[in-house]
PDB file of N, CA and C in Angstrom:
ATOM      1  N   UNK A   1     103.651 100.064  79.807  1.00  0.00           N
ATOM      2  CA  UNK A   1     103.687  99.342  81.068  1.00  0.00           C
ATOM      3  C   UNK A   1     102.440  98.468  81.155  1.00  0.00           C
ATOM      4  N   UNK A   2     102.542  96.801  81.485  1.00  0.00           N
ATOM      5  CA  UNK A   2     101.351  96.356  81.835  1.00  0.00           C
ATOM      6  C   UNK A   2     100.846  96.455  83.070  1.00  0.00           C
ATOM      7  N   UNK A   3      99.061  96.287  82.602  1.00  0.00           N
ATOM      8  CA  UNK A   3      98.336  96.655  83.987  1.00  0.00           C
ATOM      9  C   UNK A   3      98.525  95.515  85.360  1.00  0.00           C
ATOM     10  N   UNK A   4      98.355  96.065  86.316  1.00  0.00           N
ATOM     11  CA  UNK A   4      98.913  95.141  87.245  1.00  0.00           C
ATOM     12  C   UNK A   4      97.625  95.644  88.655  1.00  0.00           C
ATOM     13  N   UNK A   5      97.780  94.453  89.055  1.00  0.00           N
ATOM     14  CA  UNK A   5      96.596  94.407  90.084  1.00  0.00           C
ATOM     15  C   UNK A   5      96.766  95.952  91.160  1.00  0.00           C
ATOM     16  N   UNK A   6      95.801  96.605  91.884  1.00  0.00           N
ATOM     17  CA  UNK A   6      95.848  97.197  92.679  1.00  0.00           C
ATOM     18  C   UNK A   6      96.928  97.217  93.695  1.00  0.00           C
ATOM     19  N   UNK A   7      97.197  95.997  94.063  1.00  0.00           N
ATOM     20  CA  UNK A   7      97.928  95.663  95.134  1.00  0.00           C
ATOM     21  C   UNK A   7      99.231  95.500  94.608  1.00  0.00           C
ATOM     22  N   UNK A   8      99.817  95.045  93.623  1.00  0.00           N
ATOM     23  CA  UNK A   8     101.166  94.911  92.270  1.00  0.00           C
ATOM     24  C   UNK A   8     101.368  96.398  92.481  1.00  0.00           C
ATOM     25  N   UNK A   9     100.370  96.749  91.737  1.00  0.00           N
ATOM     26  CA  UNK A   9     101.158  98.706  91.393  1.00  0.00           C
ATOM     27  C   UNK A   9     101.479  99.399  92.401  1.00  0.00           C
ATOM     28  N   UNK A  10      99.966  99.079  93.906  1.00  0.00           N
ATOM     29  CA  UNK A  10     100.534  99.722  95.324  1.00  0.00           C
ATOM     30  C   UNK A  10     102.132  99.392  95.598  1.00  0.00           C
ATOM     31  N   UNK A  11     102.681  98.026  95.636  1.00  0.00           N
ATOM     32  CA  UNK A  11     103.831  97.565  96.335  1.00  0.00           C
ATOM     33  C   UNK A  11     104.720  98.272  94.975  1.00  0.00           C
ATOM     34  N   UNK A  12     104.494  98.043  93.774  1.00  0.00           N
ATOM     35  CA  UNK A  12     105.875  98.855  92.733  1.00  0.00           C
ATOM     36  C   UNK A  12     105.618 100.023  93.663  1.00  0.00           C
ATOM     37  N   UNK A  13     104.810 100.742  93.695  1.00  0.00           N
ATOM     38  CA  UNK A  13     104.886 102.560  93.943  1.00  0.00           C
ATOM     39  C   UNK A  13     105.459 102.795  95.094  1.00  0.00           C
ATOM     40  N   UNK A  14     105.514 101.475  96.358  1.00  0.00           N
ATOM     41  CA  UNK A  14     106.299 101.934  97.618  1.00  0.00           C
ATOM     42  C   UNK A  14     107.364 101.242  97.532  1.00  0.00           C
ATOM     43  N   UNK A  15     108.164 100.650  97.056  1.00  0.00           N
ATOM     44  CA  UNK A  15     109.381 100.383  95.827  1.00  0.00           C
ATOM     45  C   UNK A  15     110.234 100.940  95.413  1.00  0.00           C
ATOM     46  N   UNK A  16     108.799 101.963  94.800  1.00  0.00           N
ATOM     47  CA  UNK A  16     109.929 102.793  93.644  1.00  0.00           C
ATOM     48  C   UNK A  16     110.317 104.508  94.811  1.00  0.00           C
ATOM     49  N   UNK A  17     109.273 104.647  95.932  1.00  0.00           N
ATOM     50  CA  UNK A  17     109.804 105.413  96.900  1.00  0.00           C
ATOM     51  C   UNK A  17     110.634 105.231  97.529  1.00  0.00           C
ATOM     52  N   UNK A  18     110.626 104.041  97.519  1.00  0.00           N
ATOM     53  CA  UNK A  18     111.700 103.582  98.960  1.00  0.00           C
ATOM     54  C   UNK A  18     113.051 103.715  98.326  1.00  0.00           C
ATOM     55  N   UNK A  19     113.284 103.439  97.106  1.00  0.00           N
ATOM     56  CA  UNK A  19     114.151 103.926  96.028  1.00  0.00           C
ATOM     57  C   UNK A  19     114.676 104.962  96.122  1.00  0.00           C
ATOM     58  N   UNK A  20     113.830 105.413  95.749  1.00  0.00           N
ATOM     59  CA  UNK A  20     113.780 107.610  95.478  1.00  0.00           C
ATOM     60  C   UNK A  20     114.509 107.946  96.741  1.00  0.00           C
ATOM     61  N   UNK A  21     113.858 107.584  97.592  1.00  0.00           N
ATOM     62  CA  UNK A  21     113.693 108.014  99.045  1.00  0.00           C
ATOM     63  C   UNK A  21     115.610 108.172 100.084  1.00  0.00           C
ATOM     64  N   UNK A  22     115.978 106.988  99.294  1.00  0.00           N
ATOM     65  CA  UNK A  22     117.484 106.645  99.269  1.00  0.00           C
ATOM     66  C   UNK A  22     118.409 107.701  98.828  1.00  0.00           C
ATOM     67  N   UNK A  23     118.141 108.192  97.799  1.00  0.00           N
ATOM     68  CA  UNK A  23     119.341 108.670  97.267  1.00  0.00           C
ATOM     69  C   UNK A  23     120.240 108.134  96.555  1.00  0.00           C
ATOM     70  N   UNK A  24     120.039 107.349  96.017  1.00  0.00           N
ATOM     71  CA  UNK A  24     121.720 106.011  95.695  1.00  0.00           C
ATOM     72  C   UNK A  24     121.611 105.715  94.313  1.00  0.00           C
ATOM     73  N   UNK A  25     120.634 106.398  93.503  1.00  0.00           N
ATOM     74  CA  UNK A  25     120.615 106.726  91.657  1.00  0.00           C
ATOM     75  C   UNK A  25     120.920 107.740  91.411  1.00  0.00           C
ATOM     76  N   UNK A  26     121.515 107.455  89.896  1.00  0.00           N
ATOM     77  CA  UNK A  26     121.536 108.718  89.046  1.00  0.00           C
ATOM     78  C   UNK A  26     120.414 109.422  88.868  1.00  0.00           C
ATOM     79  N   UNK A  27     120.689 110.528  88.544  1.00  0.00           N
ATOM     80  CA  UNK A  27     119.344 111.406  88.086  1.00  0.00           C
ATOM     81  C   UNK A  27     118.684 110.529  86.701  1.00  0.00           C
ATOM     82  N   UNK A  28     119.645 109.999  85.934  1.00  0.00           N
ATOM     83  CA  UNK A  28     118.476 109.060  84.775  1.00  0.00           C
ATOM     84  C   UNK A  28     117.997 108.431  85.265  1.00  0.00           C
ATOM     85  N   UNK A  29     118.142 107.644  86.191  1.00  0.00           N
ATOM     86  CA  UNK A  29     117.711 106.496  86.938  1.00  0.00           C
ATOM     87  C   UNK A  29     116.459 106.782  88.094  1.00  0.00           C
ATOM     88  N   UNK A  30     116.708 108.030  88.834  1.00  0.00           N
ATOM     89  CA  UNK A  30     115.924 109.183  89.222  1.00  0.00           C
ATOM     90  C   UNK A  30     114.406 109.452  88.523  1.00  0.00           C
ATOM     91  N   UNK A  31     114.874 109.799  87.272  1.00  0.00           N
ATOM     92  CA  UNK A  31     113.306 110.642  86.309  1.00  0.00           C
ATOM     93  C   UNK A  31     112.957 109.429  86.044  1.00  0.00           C
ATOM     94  N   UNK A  32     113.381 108.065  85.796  1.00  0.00           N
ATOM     95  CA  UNK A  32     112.798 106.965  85.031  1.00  0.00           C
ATOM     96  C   UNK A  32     111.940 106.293  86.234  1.00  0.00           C
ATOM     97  N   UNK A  33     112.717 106.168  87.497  1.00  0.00           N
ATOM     98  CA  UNK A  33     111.221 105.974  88.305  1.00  0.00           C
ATOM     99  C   UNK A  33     110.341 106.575  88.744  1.00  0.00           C
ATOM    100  N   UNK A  34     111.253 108.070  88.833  1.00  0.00           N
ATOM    101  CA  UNK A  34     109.708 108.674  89.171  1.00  0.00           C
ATOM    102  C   UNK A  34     108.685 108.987  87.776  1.00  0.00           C
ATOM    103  N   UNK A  35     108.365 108.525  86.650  1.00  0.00           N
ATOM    104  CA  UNK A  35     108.112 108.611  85.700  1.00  0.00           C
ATOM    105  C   UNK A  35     107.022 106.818  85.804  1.00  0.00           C
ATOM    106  N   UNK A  36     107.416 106.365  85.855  1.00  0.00           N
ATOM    107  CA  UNK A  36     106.852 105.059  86.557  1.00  0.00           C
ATOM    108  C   UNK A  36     106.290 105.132  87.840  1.00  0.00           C
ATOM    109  N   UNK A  37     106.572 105.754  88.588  1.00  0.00           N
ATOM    110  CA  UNK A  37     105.582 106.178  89.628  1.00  0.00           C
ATOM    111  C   UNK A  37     104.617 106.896  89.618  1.00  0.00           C
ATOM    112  N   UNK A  38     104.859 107.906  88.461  1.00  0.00           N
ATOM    113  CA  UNK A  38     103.513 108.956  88.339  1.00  0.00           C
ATOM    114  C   UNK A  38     102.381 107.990  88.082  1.00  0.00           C
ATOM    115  N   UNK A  39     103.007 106.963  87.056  1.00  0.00           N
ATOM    116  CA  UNK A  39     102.036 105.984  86.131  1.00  0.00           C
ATOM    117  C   UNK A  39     101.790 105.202  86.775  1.00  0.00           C
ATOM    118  N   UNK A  40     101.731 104.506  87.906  1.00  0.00           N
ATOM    119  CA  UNK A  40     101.389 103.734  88.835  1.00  0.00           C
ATOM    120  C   UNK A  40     100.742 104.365  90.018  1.00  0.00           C
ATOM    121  N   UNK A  41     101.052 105.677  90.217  1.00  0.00           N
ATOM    122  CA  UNK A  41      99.729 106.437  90.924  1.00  0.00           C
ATOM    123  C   UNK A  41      98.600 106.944  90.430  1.00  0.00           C
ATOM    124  N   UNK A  42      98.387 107.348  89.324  1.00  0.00           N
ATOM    125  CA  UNK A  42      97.661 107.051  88.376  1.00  0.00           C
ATOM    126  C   UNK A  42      96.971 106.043  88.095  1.00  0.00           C
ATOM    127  N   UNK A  43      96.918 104.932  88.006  1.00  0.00           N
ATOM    128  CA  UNK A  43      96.621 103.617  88.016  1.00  0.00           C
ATOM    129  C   UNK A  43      95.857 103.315  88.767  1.00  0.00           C
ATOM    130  N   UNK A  44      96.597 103.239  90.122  1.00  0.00           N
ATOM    131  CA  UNK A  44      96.270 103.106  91.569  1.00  0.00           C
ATOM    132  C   UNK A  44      94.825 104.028  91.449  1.00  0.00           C
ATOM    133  N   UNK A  45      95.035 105.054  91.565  1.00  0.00           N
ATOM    134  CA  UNK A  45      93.939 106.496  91.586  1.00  0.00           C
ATOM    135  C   UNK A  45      92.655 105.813  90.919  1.00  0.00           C
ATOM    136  N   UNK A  46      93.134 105.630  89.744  1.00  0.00           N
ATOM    137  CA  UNK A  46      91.561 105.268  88.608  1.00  0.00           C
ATOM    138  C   UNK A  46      90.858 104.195  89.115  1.00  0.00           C
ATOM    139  N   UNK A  47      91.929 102.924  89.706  1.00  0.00           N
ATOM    140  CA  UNK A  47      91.237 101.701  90.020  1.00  0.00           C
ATOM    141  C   UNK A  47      90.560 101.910  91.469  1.00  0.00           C
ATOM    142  N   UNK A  48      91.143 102.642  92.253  1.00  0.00           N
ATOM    143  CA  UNK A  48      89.856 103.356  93.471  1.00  0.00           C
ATOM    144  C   UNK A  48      89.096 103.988  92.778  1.00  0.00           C
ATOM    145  N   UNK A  49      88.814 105.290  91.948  1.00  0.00           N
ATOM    146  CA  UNK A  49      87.803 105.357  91.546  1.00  0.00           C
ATOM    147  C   UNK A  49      86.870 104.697  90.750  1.00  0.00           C
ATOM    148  N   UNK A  50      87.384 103.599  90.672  1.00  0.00           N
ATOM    149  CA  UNK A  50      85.977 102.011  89.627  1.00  0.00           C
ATOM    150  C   UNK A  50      85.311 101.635  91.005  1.00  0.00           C
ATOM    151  N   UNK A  51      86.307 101.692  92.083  1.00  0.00           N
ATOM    152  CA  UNK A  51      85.995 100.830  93.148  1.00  0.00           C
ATOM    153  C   UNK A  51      84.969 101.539  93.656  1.00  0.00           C
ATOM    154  N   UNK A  52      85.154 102.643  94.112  1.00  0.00           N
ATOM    155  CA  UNK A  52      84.164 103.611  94.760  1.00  0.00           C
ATOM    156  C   UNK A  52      82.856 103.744  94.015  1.00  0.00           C
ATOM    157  N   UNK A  53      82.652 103.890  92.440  1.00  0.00           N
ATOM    158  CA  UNK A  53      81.789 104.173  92.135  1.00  0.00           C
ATOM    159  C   UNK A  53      80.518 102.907  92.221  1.00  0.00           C
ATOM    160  N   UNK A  54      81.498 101.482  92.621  1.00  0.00           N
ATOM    161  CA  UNK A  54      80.834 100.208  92.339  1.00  0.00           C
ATOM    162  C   UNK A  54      80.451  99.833  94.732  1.00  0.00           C
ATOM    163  N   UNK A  55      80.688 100.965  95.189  1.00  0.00           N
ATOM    164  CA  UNK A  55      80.204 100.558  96.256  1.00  0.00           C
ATOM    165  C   UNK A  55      79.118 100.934  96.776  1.00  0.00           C
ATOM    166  N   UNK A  56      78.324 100.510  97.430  1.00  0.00           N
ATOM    167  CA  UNK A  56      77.284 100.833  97.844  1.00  0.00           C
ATOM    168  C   UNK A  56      76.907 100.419  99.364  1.00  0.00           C
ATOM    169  N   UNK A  57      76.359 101.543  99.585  1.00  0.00           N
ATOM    170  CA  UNK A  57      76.225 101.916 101.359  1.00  0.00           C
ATOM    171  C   UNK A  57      74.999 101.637 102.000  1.00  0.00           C
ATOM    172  N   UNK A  58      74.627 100.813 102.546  1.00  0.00           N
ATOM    173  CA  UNK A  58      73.541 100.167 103.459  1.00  0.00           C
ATOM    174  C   UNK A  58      73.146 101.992 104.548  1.00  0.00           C
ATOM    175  N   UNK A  59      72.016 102.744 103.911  1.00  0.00           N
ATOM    176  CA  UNK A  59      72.155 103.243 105.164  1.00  0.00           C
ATOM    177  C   UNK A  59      70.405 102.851 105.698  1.00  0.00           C
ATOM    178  N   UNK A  60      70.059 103.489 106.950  1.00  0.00           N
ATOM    179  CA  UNK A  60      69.250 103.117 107.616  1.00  0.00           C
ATOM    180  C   UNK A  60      68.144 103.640 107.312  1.00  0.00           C
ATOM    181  N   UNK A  61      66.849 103.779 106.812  1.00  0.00           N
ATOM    182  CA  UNK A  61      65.669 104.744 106.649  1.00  0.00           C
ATOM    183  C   UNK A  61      64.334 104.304 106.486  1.00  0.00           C
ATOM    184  N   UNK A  62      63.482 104.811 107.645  1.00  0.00           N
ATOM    185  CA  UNK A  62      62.006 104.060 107.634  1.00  0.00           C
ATOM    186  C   UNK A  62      62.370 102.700 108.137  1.00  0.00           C
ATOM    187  N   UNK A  63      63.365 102.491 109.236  1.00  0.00           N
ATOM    188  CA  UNK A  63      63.650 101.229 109.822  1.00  0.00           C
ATOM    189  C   UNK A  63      63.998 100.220 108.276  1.00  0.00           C
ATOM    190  N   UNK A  64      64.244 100.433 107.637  1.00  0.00           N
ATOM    191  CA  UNK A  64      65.090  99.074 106.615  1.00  0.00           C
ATOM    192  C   UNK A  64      66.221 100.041 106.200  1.00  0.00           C
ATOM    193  N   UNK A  65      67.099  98.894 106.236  1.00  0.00           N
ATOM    194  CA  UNK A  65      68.377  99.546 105.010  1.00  0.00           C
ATOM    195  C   UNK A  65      68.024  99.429 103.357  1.00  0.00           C
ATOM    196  N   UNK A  66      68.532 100.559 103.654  1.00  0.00           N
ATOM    197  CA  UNK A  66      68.500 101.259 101.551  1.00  0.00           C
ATOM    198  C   UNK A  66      69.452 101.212 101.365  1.00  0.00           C
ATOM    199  N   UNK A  67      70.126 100.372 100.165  1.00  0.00           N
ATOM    200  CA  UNK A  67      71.303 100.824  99.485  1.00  0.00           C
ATOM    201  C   UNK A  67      71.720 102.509  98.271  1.00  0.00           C
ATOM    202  N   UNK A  68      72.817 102.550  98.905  1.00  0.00           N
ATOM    203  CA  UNK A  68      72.407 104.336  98.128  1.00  0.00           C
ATOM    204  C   UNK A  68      74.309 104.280  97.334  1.00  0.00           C
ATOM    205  N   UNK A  69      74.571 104.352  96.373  1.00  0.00           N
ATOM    206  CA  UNK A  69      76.104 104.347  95.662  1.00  0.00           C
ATOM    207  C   UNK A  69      76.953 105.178  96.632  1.00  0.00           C
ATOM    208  N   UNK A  70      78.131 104.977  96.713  1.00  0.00           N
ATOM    209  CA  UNK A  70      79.013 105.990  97.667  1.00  0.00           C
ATOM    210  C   UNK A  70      79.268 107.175  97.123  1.00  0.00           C
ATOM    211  N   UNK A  71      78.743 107.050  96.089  1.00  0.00           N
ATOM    212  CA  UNK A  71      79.334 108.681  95.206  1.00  0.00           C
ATOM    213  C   UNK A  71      78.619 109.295  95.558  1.00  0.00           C
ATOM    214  N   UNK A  72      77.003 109.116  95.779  1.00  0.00           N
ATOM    215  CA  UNK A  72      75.836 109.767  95.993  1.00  0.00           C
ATOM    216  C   UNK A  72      76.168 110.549  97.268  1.00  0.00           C
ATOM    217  N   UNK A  73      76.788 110.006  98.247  1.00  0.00           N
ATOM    218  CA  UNK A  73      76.873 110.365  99.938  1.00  0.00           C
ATOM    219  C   UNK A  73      77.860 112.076  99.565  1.00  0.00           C
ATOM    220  N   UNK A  74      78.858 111.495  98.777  1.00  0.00           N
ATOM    221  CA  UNK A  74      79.824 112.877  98.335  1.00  0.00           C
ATOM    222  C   UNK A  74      78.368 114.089  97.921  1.00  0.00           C
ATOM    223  N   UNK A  75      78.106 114.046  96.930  1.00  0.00           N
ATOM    224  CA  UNK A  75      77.201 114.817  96.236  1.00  0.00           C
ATOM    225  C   UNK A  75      75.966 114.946  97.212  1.00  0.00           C
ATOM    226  N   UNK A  76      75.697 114.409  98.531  1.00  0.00           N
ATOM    227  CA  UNK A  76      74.683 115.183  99.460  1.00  0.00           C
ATOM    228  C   UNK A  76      75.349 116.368 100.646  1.00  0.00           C
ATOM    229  N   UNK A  77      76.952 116.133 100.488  1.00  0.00           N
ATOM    230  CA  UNK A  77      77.433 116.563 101.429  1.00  0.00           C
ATOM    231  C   UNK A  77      77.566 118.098 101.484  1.00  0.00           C
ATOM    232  N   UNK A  78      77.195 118.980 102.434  1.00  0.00           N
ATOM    233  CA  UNK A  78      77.100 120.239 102.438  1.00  0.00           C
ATOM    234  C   UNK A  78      78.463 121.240 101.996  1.00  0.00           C
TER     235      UNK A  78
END
């Protein structure tokens, strides 16, 4: 399958539910999208996690903002 933008694979994956979601395939027709859906949530999944690891959070300290990675905020959390 080629890679396809965030927003491409989001709209295939609510597509291929809205599909599913119907009822109105065969069961081959059935496993083959949801088989393509795993792989497009998947996709989806990894390309938020590039995203997340590439954001960074203005927080407030000693009166200036510090930038600190968003992953970092996870890993202070109690």
């Amino acid at each position: 399958m080629k890679k396809k933008s965030f927003e491409e694979a989001l709209a295939k994956l609510e597509q291929i539910t809205n599909e599913l979601e119907e009822g109105d395939l065969s069961l081959e027709e059935s496993l083959k999208y949801f088989d393509e859906g795993v792989k497009l949530a998947e996709q989806c999944s990894s390309k938020l996690s590039e995203a997340q690891k590439k954001v960074e959070i203005l927080l407030k300290k000693n009166n200036r903002l510090e930038p600190v990675p968003f992953d970092e905020l996870d890993e202070k959390k109690p």
